[in-house]
Structure formats: structure tokens, C-alpha cells
Protein backbone atom coordinates (compact mmCIF):
# COMPACT_ATOMS: atom_id res chain seq x y z
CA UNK A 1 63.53 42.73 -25.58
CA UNK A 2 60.39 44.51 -26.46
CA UNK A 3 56.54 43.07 -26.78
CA UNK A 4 54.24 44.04 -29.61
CA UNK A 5 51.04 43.20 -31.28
CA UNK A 6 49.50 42.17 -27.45
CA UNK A 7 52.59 39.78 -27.47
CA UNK A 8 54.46 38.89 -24.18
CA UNK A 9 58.27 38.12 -23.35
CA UNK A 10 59.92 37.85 -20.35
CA UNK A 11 61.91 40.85 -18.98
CA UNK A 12 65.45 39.72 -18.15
CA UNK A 13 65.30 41.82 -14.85
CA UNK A 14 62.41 38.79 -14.22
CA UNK A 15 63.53 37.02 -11.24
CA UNK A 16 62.88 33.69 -10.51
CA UNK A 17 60.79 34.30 -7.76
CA UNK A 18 58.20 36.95 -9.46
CA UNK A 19 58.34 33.66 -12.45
CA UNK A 20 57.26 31.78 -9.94
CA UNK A 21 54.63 33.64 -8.56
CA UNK A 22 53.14 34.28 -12.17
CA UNK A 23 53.22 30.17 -12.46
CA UNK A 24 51.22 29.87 -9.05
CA UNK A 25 49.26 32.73 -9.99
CA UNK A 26 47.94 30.61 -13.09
CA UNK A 27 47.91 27.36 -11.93
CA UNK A 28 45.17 28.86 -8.61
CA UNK A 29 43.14 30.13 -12.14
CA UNK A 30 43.37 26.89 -13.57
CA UNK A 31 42.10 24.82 -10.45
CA UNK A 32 39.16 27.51 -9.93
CA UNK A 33 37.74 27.42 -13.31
CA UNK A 34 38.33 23.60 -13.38
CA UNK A 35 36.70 23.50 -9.63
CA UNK A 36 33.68 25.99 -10.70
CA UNK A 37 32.71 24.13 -13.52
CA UNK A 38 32.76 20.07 -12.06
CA UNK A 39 30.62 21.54 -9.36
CA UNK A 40 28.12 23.43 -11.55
CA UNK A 41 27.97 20.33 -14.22
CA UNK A 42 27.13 18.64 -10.64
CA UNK A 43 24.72 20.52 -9.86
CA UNK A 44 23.18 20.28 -13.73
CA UNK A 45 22.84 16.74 -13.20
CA UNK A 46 21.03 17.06 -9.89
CA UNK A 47 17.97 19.32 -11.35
CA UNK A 48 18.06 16.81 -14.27
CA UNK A 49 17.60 13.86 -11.32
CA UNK A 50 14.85 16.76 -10.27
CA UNK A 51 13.15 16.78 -13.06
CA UNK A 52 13.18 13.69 -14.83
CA UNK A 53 11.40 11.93 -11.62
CA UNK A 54 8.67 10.31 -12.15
CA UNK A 55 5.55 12.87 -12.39
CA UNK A 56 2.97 10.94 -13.94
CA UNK A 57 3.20 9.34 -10.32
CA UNK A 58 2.15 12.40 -8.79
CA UNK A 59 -0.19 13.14 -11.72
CA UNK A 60 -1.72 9.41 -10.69
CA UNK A 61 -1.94 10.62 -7.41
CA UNK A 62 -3.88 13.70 -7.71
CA UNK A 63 -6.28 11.76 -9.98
CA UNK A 64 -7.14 9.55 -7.46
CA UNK A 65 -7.51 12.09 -5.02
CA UNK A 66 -10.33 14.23 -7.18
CA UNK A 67 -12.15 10.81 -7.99
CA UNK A 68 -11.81 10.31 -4.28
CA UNK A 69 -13.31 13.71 -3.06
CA UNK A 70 -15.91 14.17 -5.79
CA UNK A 71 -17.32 10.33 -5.25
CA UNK A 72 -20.49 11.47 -2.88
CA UNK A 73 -20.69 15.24 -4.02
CA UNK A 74 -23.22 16.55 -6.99
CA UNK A 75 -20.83 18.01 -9.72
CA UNK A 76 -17.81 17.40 -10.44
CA UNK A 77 -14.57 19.51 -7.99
CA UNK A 78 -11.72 21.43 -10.25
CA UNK A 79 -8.50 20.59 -8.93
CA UNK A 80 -6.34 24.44 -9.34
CA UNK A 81 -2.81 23.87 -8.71
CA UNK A 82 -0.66 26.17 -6.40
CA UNK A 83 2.58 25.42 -4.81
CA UNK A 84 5.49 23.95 -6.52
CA UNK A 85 3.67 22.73 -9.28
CA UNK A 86 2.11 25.89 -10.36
CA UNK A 87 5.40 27.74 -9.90
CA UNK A 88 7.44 24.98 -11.96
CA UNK A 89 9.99 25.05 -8.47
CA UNK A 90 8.79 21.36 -7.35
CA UNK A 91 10.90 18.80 -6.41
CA UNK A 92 9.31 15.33 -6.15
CA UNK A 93 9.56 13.68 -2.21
CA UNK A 94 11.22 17.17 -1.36
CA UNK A 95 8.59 19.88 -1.85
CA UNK A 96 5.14 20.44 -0.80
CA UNK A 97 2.70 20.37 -3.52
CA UNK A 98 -0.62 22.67 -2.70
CA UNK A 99 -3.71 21.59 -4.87
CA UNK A 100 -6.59 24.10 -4.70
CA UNK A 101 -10.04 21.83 -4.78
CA UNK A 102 -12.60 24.58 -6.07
CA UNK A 103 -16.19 23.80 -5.01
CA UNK A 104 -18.39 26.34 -6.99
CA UNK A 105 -21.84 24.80 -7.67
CA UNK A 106 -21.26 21.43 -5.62
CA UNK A 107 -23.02 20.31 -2.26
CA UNK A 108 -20.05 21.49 -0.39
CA UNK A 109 -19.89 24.54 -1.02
CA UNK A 110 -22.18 26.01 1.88
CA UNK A 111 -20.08 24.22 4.15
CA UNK A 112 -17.67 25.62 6.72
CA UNK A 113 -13.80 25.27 5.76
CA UNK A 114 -13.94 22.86 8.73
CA UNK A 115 -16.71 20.75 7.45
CA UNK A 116 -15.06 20.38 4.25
CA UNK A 117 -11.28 19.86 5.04
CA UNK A 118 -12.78 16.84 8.02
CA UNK A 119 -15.06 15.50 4.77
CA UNK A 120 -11.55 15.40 2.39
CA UNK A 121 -9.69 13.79 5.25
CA UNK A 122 -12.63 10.50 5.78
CA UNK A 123 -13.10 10.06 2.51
CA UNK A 124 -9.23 10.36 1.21
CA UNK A 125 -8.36 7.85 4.47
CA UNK A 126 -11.21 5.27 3.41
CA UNK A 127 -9.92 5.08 0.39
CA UNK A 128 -6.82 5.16 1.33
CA UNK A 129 -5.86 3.39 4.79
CA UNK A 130 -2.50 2.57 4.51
CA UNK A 131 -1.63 6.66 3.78
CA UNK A 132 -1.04 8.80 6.55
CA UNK A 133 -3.35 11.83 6.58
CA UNK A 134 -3.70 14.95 8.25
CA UNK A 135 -6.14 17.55 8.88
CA UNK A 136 -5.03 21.05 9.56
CA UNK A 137 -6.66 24.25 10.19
CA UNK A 138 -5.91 25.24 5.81
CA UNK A 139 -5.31 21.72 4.04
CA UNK A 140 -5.13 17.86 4.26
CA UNK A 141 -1.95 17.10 3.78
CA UNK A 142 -1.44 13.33 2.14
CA UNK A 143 1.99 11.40 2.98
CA UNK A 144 2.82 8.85 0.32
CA UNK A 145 5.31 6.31 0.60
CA UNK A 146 6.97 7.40 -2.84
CA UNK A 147 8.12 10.53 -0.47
CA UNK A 148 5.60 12.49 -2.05
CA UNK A 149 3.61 15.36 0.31
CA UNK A 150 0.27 17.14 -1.11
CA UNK A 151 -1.99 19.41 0.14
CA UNK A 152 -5.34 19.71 -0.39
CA UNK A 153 -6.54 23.15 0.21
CA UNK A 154 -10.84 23.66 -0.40
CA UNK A 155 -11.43 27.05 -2.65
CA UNK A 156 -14.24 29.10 -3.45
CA UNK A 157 -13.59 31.16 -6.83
CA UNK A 158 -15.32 34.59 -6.65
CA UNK A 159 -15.16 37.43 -9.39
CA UNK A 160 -11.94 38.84 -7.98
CA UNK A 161 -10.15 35.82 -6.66
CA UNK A 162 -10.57 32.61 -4.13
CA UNK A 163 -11.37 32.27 -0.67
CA UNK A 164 -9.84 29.50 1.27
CA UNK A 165 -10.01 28.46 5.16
CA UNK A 166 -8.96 31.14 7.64
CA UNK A 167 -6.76 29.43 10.03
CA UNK A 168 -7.82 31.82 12.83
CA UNK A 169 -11.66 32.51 12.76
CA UNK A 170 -12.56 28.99 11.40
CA UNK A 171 -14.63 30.60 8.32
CA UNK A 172 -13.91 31.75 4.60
CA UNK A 173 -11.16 34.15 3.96
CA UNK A 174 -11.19 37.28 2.81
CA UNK A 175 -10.25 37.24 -1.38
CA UNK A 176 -6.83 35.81 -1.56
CA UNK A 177 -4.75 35.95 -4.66
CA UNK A 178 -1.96 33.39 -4.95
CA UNK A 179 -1.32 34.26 -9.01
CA UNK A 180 0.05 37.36 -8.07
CA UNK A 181 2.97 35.59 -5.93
CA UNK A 182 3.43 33.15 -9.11
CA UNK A 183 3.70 36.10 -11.51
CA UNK A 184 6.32 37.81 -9.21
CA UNK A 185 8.64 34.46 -8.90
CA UNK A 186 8.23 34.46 -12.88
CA UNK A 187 9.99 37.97 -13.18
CA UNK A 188 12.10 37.84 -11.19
CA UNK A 189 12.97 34.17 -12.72
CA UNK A 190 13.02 35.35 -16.26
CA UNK A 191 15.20 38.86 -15.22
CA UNK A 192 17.98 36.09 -14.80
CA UNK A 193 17.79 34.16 -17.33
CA UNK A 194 15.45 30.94 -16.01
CA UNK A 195 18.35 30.30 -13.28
CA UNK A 196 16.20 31.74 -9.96
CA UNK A 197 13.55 28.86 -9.92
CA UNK A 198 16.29 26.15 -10.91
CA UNK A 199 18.52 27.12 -7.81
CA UNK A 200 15.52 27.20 -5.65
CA UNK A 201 15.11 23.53 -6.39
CA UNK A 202 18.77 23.22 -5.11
CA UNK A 203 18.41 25.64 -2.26
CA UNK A 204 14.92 23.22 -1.00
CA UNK A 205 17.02 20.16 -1.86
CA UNK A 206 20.19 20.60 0.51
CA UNK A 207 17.77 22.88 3.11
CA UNK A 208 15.97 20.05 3.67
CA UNK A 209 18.99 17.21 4.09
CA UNK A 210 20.34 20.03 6.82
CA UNK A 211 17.48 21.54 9.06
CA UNK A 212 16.01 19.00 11.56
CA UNK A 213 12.43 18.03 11.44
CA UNK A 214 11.50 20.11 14.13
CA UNK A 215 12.58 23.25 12.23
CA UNK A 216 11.32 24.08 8.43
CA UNK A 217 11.01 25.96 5.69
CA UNK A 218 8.25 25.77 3.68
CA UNK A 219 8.13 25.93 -0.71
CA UNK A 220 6.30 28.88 -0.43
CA UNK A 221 8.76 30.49 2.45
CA UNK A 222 11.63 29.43 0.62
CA UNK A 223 10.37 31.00 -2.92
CA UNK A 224 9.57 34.42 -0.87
CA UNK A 225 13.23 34.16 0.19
CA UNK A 226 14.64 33.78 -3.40
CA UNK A 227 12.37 36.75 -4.67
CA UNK A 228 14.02 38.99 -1.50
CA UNK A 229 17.78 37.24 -1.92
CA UNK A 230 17.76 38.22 -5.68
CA UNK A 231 16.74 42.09 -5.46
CA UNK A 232 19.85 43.45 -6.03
CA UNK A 233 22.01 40.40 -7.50
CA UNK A 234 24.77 41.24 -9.13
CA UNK A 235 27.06 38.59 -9.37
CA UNK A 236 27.73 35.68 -11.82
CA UNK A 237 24.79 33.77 -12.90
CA UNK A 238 25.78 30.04 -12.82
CA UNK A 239 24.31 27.78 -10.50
CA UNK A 240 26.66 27.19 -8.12
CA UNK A 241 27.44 31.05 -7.10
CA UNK A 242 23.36 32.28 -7.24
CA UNK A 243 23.16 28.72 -4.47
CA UNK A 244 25.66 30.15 -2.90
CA UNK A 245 24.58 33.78 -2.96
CA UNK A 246 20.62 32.69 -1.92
CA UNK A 247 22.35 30.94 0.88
CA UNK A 248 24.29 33.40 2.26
CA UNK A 249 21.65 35.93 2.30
CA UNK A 250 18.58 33.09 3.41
CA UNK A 251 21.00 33.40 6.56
CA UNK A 252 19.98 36.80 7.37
CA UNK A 253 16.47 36.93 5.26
CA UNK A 254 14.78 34.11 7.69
CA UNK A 255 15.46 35.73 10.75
CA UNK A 256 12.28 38.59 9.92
CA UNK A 257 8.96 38.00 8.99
CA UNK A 258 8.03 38.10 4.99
CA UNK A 259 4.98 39.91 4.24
CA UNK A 260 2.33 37.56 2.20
CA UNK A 261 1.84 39.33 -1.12
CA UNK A 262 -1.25 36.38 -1.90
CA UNK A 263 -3.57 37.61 0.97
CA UNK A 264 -3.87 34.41 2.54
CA UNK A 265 -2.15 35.39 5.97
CA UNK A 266 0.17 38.26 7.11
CA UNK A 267 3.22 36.48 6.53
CA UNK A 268 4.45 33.64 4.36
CA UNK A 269 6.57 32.47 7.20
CA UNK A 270 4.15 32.98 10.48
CA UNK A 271 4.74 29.66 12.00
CA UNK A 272 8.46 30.92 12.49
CA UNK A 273 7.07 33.57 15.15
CA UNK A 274 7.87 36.71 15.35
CA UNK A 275 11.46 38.68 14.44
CA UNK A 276 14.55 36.41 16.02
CA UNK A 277 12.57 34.19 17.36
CA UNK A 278 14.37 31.23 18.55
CA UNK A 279 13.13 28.79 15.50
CA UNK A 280 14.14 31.51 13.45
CA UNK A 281 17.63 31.97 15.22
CA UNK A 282 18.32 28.17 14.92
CA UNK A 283 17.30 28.31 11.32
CA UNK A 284 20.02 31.39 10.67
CA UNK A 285 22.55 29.63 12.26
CA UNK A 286 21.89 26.08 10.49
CA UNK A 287 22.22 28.20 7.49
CA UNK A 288 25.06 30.23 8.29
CA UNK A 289 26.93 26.48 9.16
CA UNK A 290 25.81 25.48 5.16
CA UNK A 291 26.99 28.79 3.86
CA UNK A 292 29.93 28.63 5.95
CA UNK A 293 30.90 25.18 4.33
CA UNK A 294 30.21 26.24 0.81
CA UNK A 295 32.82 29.15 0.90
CA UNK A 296 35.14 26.17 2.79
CA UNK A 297 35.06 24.21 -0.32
CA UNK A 298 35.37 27.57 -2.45
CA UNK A 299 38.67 28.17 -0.89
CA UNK A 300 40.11 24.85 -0.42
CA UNK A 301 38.51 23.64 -4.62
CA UNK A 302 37.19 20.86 -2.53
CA UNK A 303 34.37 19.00 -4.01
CA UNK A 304 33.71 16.94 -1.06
CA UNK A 305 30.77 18.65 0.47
CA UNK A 306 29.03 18.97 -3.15
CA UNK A 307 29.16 15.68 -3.81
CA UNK A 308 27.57 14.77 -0.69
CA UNK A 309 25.01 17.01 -0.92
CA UNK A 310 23.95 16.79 -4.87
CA UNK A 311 26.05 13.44 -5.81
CA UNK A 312 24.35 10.36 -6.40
């Protein structure tokens, strides 16, 4: 018999066996699809957990924070924000938060960076005693016990951008500009579609559960390593493949140096070292173990590790 009209009928030289392969053949089709889409509505629900925590609590925090700082200063500080929030990409307990504190035309401003970061730290810890805080050589970093992390980075604005602490001669930076690192990530966000800043939520959330404490990426190092990952993307555009895909590549992206397009150091990524070091060996191969167990559970339509990693 004959086909027509895109019709199909079996030959009757079919064997059994090539029936049976066709069967198998479209039953594996069947599973993947089915497989593909309970782990991408899984992943939906996560960055809908993401999101729909509770930001007015870190809203409340940052209020108290600028009532805190501004308490003994003339004028009233501008809080800018940076980070996570400012790049939409934050993940409440799992992602830094950077909040610039701008101090044009208050009493701190002829202070050093030093001066100003020790004067955040007494004030924010009087204030605050039960709340672990940190002074660094850029920010005070706050520790809530919600999970949440923020850093509080002193700015001065200037005609043609800020300038924040330099980490290595103690004084003002040079003009740093951090919107021109936000206005890359949005590009290259909206050139596919709004899914790049959505899977970098994922990629922070399950980094984080994997790499030890001693070993970390940062937002902002993480971000840089989307922007790289998805140069050249080509392939399907659903959650669960662009993870995978920012992943696999992370695995070989991490083990270089990423040159800071903002200004504020030479590299997004220079507590890693320099190229292979050994944190950024043991970072590779952490993420070469995650990638390595994502194509697992590609092969084998195995849910398993998904659920343990974005399940309730």
C-alpha cells in the first residue's frame, strides 16, 4: 500500500523488529519531553519561591541602616543600589546585596575610605549588637539572621561617575562606573528573551548549596560569567538547558581571570588569584561534578537531583 496527503502506513516488508524500534524510538521522545518539561515547571516554581520572598524585609533593613549611618552626620546620605538589586538577579539569603552610601555635601565626605567604612561599622553595631558585622578594605558587610548579606560600600559621585575605597592604596578610587556592567547584563538579558538573569538566580542558588565556604563565587563574578557563557548561545532557551549550558561552560570560564568592565579593580574575580590557581581549580572541578550530574539526570530522565536541588 501507498501513503498520500503526508499520511503513513506500514510497509508489509516492516519487520517486527524495525516496529519495534520505531515504538522505542517514540516512547524515549515521549519520556524526554515529559522529563524536560517537569524539570523546567520545577525550576519555574523555584524563581517564583525567589521572588516572592519577602523584600519589604530587606527594604526594612536598608532603612534602618541609612537612619543608622546618617544619625550624627549633617545632611542626609543617598543610599544608590548596586549588586543584585540593581541588576534585578538577587536572591534573598543567597546573594550579596551592594548598597552604594553617597556622601556628597555631608561631614564625611573629607574623610578617608577607612575613616568612613570604621564610622559605618560602630555606628551600624551600636545599633545593632546582636548582628554580626564586618569591616573590609571596600564595604561593611551586615549578616542578618533572616539569611540576608548587605554591603555597604561609601561613594563619592563626581561629574563622570563615583569613587569608592581602593582596596590597595587605602584612598579614593579612580572614577569607577558600575552602570555600565548593569547595562551590559541588560542586553545581553533582553537578546534572550528575559531568561539570562532568571537562570543566574538558579545558577547562584545551586552554586551556593555545592561550593564549600572556603571557596566562592561572588553575584558580581557569577553575572560576569553569564555575560561570557552566553556570547555565542545557540541552543534552546528554556531554563533548564541555558542552567545547564551556563554550567557547563562556568566550568571552564572560572578557571581565568574576568576583566572588570566597572573600573573598580582589574578583575571581577581577583580574590580567586591568578589563572588555575588552586581555588580556581577546585572551583572548576566542583563545577564540572554539578555539570557532570545534570547531563546524569539528562540521560537517565531522572528527576532526583532537581528536586533536591530546586524542590521544596
Amino acid at each position: 500500500m501507498g501513503s498520500s496527503g503526508g499520511s503513513y502506513s506500514w510497509s508489509s516488508s516492516s519487520s517486527s523488529e524495525d516496529i519495534s524500534q520505531m515504538l522505542k524510538r517514540a516512547g524515549e521522545s515521549t519520556d524526554t519531553s515529559s522529563y524536560n518539561a517537569e524539570v523546567n515547571s520545577l525550576l519555574q516554581a523555584a524563581l517564583k519561591e525567589f521572588n516572592d520572598r519577602d523584600v519589604d524585609a530587606t527594604q526594612q533593613h536598608l532603612s534602618v541602616l541609612k537612619e543608622v549611618i546618617e544619625s550624627e552626620i549633617e545632611n542626609s546620605v543617598d543610599l544608590l543600589f548596586g549588586g543584585s538589586i540593581r541588576k534585578n538577579t538577587f536572591i534573598n539569603g543567597l546573594s550579596d546585596v551592594d548598597t552604594l552610601v553617597l556622601l556628597n555635601n555631608t561631614s564625611l565626605e573629607k574623610n578617608s575610605p577607612q575613616e568612613v567604612l570604621d564610622y559605618f561599622a560602630q555606628r551600624i553595631q551600636q545599633r545593632l549588637p546582636n548582628t554580626d558585622v564586618s569591616v573590609g578594605k571596600l564595604a561593611v558587610t551586615v549578616r542578618y539572621s533572616d539569611g540576608q548579606e548587605i554591603q555597604i560600600l561609601p561613594a563619592i559621585r563626581t561629574a563622570s561617575g563615583l569613587r569608592i575605597s581602593n582596596p590597595e592604596t587605602g584612598k579614593w578610587s579612580n572614577v569607577v562606573r558600575p552602570d555600565s556592567f548593569a547595562r551590559k547584563l541588560t542586553a545581553v538579558n533582553q537578546e534572550f528573551s528575559g531568561k539570562v538573569v532568571p537562570t543566574i538566580k538558579l545558577f547562584k542558588a545551586v552554586v551556593k548549596d555545592i561550593l564549600p565556604k572556603s571557596l566562592k563565587i561572588s553575584g558580581y563574578h557569577a553575572e560576569s560569567l553569564a555575560i561570557e557563557a552566553f556570547k555565542n548561545y545557540q541552543g534552546s532557551r528554556t531554563y533548564k538547558d541555558m542552567l545547564t549550558h551556563l554550567c557547563r561552560e562556568a566550568t571552564n570560564l572560572v578557571k581565568s581571570p574576568i576583566k572588570d568592565k566597572t573600573g573598580q579593580s582589574l578583575h571581577v574575580d581577583d580574590s580567586l588569584g591568578e589563572a588555575n590557581s588552586q581555588a580556581r581549580t577546585h572551583i572548576s572541578a566542583y563545577l564540572k561534578r554539578l555539570t557532570n550530574k545534570i547531563e546524569a539526570s539528562d540521560k537517565f530522565k531522572s528527576k532526583e537531583k532537581w528536586q533536591e536541588w530546586f524542590g521544596e
